[in-house]
C-alpha atoms as a PDB file:
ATOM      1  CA  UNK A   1     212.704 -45.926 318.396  1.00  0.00           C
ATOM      2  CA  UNK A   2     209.178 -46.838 317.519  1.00  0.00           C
ATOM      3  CA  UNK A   3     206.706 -43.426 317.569  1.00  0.00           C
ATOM      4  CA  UNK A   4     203.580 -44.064 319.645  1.00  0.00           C
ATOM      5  CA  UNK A   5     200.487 -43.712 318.053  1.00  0.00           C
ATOM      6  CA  UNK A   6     198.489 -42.701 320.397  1.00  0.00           C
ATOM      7  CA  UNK A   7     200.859 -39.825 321.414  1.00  0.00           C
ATOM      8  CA  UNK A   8     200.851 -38.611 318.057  1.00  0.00           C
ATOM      9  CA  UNK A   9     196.625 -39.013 317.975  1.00  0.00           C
ATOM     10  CA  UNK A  10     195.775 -37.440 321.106  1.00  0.00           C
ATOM     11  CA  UNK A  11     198.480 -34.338 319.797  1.00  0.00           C
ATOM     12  CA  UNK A  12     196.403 -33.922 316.698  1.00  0.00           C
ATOM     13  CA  UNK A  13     193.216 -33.940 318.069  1.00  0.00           C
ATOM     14  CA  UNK A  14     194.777 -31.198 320.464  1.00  0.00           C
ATOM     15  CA  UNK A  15     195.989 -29.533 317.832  1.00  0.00           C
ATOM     16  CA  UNK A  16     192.745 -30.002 315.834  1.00  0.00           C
ATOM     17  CA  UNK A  17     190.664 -28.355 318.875  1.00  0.00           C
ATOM     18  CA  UNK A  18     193.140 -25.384 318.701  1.00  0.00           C
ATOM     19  CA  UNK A  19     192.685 -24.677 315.288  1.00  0.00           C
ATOM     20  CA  UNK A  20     189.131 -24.485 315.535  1.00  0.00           C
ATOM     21  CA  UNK A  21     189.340 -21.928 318.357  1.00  0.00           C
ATOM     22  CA  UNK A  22     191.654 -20.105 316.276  1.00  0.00           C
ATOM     23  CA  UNK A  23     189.040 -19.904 313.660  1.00  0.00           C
ATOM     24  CA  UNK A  24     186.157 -19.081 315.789  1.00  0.00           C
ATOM     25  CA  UNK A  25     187.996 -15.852 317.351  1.00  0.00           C
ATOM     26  CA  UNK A  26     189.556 -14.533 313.779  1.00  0.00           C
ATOM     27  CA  UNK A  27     185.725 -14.988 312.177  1.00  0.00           C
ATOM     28  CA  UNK A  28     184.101 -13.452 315.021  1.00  0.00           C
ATOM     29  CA  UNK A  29     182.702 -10.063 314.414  1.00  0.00           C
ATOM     30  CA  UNK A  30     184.604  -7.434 316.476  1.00  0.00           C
ATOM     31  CA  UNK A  31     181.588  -6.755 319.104  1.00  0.00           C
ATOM     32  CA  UNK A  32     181.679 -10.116 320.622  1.00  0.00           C
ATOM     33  CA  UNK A  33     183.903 -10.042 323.263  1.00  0.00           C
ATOM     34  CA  UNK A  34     183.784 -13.680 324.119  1.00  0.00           C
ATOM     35  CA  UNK A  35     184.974 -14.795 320.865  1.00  0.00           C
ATOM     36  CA  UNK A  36     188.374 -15.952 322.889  1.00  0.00           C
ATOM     37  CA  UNK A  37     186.779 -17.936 325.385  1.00  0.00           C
ATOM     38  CA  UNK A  38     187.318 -21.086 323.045  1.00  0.00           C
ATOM     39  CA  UNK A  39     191.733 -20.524 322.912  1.00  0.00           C
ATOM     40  CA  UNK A  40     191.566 -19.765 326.753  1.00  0.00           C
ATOM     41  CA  UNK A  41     190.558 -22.396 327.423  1.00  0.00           C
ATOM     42  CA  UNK A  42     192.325 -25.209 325.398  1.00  0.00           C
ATOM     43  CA  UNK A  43     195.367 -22.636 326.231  1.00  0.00           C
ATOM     44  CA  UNK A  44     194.876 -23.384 330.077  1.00  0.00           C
ATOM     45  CA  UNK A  45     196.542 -23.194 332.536  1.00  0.00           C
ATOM     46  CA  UNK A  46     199.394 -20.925 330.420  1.00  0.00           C
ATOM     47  CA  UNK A  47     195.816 -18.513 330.148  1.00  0.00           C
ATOM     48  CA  UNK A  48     196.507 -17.801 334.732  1.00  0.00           C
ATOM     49  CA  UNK A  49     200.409 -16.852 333.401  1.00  0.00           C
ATOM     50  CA  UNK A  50     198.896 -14.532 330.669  1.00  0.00           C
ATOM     51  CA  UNK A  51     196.674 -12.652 333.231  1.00  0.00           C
ATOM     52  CA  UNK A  52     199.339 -11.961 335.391  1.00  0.00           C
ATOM     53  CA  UNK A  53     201.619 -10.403 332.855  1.00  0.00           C
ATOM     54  CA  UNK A  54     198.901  -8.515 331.472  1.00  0.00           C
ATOM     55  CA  UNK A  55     198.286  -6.794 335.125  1.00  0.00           C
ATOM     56  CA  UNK A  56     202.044  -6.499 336.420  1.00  0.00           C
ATOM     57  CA  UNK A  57     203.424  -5.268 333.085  1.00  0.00           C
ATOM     58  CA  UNK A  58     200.449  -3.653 331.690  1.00  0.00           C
ATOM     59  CA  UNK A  59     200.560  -5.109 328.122  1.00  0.00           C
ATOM     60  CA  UNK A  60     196.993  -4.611 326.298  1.00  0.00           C
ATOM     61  CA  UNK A  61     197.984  -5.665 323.180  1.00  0.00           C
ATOM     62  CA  UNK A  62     195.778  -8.144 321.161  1.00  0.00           C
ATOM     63  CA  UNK A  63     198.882  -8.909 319.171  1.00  0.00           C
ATOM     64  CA  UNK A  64     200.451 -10.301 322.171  1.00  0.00           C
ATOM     65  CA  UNK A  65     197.523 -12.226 323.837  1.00  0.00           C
ATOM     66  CA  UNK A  66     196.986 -14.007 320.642  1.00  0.00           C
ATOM     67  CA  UNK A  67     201.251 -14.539 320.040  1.00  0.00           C
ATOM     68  CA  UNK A  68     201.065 -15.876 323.715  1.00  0.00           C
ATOM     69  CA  UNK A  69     197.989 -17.608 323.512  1.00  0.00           C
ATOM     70  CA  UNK A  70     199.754 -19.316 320.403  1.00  0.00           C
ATOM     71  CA  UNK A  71     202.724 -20.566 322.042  1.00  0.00           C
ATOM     72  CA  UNK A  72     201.290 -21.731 325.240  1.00  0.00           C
ATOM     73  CA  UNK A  73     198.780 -23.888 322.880  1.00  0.00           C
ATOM     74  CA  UNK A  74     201.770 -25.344 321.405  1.00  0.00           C
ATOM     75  CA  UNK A  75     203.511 -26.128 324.783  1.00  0.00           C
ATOM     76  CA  UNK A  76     200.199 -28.056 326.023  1.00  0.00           C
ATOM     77  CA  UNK A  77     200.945 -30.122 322.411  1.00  0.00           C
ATOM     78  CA  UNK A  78     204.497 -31.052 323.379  1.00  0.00           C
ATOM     79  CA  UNK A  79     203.337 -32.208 326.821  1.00  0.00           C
ATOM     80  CA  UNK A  80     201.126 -33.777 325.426  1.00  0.00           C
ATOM     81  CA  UNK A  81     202.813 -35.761 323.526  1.00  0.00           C
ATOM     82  CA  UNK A  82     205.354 -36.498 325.309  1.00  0.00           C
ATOM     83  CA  UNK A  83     203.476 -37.571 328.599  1.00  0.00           C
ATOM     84  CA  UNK A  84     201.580 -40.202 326.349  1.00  0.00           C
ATOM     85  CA  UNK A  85     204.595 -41.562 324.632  1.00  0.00           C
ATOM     86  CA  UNK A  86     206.831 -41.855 327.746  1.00  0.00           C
ATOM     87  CA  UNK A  87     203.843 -43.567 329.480  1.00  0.00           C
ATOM     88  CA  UNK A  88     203.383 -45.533 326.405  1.00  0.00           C
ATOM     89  CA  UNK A  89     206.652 -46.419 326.302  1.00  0.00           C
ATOM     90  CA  UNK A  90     205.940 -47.500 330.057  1.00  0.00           C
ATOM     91  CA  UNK A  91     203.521 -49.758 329.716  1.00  0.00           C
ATOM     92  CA  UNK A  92     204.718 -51.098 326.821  1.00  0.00           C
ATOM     93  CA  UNK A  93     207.846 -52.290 328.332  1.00  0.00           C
ATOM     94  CA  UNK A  94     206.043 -53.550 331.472  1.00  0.00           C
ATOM     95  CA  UNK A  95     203.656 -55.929 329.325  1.00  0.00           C
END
């Protein structure tokens, strides 16, 4: 089966953006409290899940957040690349 390569292009540039937001919250200094902003965001909407599990368990733990915030980046990546290779796929067979 023949990889699509725009699946795997639009993944790495996903996965590209992540790493950079990554970088921009470890290097922040520890006063600036938006420094997370960047993985919320390319985390969304997994960020809405971590909110609620943060207020109905009451888990404050930066360790977490950032273990969480890790995973549900790498989700988005696998649906990601998956939705473009199956509609790939798609439109490859109808042409």
């Amino acid at each position: 089966m023949k990889k699509s390569t725009t699946a795997i292009t639009l993944t790495v540039i996903y996965l590209l953006l992540v790493v950079a937001s990554f970088s921009v919250m470890f290097m922040a200094k520890q006063d600036e409290s938006l420094a997370g902003i960047f993985v919320a965001l390319v985390a969304m909407p997994w960020t809405i899940l971590l909110t609620w599990l943060v207020d109905s368990l009451g888990i404050d733990s930066i360790v977490f957040n950032t273990i969480f915030l890790a995973l549900c980046c790498m989700l988005n990546a696998f649906i990601i690349y998956f939705t473009v290779s199956f509609l790939a796929r798609r439109f490859r067979s109808k042409g």
